[in-house]
N, C-alpha and C. Protein backbone atom coordinates (compact mmCIF):
# COMPACT_ATOMS: atom_id res chain seq x y z
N UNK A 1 146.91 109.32 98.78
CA UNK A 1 146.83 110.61 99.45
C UNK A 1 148.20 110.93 100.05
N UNK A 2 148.85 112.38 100.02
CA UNK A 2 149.97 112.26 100.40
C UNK A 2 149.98 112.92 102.26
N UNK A 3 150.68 112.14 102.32
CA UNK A 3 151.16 112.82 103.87
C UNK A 3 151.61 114.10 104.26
N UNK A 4 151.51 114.43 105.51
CA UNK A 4 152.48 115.62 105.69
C UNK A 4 153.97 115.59 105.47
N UNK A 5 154.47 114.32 105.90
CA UNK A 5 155.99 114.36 105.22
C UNK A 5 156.28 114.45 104.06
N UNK A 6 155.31 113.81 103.47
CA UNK A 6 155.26 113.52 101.77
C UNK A 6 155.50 114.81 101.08
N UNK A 7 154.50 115.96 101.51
CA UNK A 7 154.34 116.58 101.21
C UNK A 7 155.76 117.67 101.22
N UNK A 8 156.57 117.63 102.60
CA UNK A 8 157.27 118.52 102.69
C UNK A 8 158.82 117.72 102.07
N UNK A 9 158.95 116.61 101.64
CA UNK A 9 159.62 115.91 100.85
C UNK A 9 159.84 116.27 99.72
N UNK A 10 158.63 116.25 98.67
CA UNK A 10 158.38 117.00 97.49
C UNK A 10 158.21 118.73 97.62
N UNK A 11 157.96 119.15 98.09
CA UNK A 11 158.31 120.90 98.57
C UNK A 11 160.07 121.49 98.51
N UNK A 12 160.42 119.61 99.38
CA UNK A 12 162.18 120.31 99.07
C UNK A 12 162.63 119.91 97.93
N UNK A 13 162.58 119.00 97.50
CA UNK A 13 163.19 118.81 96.13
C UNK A 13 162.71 119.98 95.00
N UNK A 14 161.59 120.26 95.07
CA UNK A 14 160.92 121.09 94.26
C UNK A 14 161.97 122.41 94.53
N UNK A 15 162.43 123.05 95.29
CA UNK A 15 163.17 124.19 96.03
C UNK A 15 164.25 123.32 95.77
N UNK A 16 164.76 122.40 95.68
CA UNK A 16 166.26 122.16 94.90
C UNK A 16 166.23 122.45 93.37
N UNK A 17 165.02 122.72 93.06
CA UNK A 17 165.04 122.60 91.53
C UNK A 17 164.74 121.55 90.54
N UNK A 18 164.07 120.43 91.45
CA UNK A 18 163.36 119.40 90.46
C UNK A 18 162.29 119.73 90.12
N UNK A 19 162.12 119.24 88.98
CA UNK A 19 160.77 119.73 88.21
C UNK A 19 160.02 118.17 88.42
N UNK A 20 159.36 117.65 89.79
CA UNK A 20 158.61 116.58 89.99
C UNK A 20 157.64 117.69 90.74
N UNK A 21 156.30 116.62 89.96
CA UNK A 21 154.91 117.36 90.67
C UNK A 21 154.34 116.37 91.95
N UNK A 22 154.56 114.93 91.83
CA UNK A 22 154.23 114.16 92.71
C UNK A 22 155.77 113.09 93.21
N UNK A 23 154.89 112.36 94.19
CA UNK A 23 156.15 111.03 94.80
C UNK A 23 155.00 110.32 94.17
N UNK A 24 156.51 109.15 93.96
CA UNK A 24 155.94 107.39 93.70
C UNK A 24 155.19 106.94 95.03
N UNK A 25 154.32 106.00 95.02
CA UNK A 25 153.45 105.78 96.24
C UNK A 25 154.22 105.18 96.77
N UNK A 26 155.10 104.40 96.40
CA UNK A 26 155.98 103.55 97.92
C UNK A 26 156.96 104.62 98.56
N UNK A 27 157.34 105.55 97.99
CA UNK A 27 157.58 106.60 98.86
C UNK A 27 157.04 106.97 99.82
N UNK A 28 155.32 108.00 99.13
CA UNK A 28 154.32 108.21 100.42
C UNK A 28 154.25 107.14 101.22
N UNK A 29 154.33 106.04 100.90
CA UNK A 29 153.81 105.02 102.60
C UNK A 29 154.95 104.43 103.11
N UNK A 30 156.11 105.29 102.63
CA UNK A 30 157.48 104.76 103.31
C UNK A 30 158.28 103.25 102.86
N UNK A 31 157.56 103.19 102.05
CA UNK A 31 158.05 102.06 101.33
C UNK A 31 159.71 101.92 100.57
N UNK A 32 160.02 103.14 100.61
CA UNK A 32 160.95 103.63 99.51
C UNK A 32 161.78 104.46 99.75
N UNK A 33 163.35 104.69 99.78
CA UNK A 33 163.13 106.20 100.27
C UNK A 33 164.00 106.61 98.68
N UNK A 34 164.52 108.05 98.76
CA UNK A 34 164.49 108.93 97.71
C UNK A 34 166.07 108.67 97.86
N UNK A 35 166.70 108.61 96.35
CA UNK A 35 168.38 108.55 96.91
C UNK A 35 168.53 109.48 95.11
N UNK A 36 169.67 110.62 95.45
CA UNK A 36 170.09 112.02 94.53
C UNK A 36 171.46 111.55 94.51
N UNK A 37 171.51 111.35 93.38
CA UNK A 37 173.27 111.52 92.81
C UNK A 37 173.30 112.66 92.67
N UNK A 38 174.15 113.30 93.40
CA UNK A 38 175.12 114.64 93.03
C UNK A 38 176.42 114.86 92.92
N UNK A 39 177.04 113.55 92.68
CA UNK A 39 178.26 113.45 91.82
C UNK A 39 178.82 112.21 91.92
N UNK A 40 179.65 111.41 90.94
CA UNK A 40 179.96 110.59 91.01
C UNK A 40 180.33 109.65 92.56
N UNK A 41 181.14 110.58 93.25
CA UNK A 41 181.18 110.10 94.61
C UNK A 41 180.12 110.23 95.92
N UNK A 42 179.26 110.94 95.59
CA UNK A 42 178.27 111.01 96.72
C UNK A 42 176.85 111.17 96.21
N UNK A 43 175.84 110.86 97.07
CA UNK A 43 174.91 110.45 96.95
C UNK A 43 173.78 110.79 98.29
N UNK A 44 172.51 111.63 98.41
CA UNK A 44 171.49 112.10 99.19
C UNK A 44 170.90 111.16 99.44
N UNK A 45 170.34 110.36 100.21
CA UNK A 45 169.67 109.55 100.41
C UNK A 45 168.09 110.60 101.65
N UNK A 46 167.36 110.52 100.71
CA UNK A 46 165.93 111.08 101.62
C UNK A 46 165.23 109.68 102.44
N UNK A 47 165.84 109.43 103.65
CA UNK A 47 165.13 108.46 104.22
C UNK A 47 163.43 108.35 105.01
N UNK A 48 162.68 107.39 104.31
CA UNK A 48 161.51 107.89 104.13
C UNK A 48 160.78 106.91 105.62
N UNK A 49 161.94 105.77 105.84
CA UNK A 49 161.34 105.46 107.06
C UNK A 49 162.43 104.72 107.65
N UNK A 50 162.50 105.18 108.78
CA UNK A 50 163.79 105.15 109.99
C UNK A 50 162.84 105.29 111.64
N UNK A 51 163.52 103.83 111.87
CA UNK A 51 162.91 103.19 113.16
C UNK A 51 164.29 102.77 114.26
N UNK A 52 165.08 104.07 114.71
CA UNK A 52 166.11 103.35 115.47
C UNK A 52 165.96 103.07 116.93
N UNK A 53 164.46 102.84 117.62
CA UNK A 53 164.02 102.69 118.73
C UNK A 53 164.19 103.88 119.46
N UNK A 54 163.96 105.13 118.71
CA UNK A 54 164.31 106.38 119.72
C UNK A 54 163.60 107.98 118.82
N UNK A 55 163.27 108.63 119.72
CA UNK A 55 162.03 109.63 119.00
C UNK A 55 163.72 110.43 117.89
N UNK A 56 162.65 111.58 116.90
CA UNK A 56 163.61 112.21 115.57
C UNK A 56 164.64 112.72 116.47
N UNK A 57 163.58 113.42 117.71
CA UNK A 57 164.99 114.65 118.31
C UNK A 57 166.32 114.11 119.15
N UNK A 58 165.59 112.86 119.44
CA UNK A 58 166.98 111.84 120.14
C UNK A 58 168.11 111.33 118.91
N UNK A 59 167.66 110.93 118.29
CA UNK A 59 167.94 110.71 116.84
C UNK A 59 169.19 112.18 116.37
N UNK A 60 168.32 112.71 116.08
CA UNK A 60 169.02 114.05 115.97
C UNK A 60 170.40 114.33 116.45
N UNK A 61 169.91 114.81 117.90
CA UNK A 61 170.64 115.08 118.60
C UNK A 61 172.32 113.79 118.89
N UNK A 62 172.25 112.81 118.57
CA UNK A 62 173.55 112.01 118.22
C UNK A 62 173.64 112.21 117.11
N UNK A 63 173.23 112.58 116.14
CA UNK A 63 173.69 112.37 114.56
C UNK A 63 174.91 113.29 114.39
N UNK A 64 175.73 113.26 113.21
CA UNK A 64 177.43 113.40 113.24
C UNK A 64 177.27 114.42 112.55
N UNK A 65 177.90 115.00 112.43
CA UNK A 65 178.42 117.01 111.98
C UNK A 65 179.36 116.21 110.53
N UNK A 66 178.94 116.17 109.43
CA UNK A 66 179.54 115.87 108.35
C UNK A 66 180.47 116.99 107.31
N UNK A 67 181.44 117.31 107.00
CA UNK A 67 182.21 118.55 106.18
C UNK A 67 182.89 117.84 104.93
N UNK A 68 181.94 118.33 103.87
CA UNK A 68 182.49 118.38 102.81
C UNK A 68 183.09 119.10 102.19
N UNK A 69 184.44 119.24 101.86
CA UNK A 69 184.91 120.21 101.07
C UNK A 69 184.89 120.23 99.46
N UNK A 70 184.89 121.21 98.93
CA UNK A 70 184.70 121.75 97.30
C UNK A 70 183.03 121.82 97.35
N UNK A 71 181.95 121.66 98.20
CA UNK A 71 180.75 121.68 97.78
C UNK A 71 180.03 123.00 98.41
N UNK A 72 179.18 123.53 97.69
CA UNK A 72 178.27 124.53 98.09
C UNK A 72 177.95 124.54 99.82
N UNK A 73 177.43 123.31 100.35
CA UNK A 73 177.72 123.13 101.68
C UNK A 73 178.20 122.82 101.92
N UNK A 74 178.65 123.23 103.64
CA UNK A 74 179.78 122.98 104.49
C UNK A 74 179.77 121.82 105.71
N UNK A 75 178.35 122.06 105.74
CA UNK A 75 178.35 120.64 106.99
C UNK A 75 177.14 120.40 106.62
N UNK A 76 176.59 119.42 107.38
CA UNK A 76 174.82 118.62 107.46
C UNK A 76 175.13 117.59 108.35
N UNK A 77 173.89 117.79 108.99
CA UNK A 77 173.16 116.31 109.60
C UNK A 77 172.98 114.92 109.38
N UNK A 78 173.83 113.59 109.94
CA UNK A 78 173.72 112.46 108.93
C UNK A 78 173.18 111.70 110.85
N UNK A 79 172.37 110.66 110.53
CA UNK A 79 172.31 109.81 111.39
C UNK A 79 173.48 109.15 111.63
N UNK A 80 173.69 108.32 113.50
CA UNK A 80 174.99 107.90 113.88
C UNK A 80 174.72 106.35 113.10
N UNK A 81 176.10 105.82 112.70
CA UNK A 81 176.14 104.56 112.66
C UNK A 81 175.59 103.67 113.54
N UNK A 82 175.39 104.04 114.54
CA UNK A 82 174.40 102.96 115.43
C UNK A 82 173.19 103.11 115.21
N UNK A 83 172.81 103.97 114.90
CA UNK A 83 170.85 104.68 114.67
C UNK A 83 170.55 103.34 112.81
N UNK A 84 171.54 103.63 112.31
CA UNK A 84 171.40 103.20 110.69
C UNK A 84 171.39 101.33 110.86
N UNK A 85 172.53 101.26 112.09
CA UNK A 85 172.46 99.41 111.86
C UNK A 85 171.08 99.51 112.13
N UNK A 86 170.99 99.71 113.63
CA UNK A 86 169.61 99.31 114.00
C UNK A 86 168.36 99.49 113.29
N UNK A 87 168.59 100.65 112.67
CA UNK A 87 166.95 100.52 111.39
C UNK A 87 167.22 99.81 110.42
N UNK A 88 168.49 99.17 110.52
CA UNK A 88 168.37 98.19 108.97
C UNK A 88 167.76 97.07 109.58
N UNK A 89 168.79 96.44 110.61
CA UNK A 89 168.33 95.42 111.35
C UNK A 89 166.96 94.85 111.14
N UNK A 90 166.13 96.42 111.74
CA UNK A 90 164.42 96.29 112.37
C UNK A 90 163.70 96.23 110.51
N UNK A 91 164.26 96.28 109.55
CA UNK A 91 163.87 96.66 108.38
C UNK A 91 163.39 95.04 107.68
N UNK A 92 162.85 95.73 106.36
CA UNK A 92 162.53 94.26 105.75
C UNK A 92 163.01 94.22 103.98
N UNK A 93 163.78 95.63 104.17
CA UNK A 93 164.39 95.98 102.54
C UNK A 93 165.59 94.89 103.05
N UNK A 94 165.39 94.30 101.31
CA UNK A 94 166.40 93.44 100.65
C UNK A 94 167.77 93.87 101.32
N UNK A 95 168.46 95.18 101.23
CA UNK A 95 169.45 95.76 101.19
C UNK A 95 169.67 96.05 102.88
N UNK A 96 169.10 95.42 103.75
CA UNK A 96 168.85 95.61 105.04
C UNK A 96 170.12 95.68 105.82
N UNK A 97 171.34 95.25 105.14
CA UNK A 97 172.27 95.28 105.95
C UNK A 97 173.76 95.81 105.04
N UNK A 98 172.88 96.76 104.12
CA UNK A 98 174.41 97.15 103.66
C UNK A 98 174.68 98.50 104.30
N UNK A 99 175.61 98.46 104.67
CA UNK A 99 175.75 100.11 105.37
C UNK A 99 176.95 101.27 104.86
């Protein structure tokens, strides 16, 4: 059954222009998260579960003002390097500590 995040997960990609009708289930239960090559050098990562001991809007509100130039967008929202150790830390993916 999918979640409300689930749901609005697949809603955006769908509005990027993927033609996916569902998520893989370790997605829905956070098992997984979603990672978009959009060009050789960079890479979207849809993080599907992030535990940095602090609610989204605290979260938020430290996360870093990112500017890419040559791309359609100009800035976005990335979590702080301290928010990312600590959910790797608290994590149990293999990859728990690459940052």
């Amino acid at each position: 059954m999918m979640t409300i995040q689930a749901n609005k997960q697949l809603f955006v990609l769908q509005k990027l222009g993927y033609t996916i009708t569902e998520l893989p289930i370790e997605v829905i239960q956070s098992k997984q998260n979603i990672s978009i090559k959009i060009s050789p050098e960079h890479e979207i990562e849809i993080i599907t579960r992030f535990n940095p001991n602090k609610t989204f809007d605290e979260a938020f509100s430290e996360s870093n003002i990112m500017q890419v130039k040559g791309m359609l967008f100009k800035k976005m929202k990335v979590k702080s390097l301290n928010d990312q150790i600590t959910s790797k830390a608290k994590s149990k993916n293999d990859k728990k500590y690459a940052c």
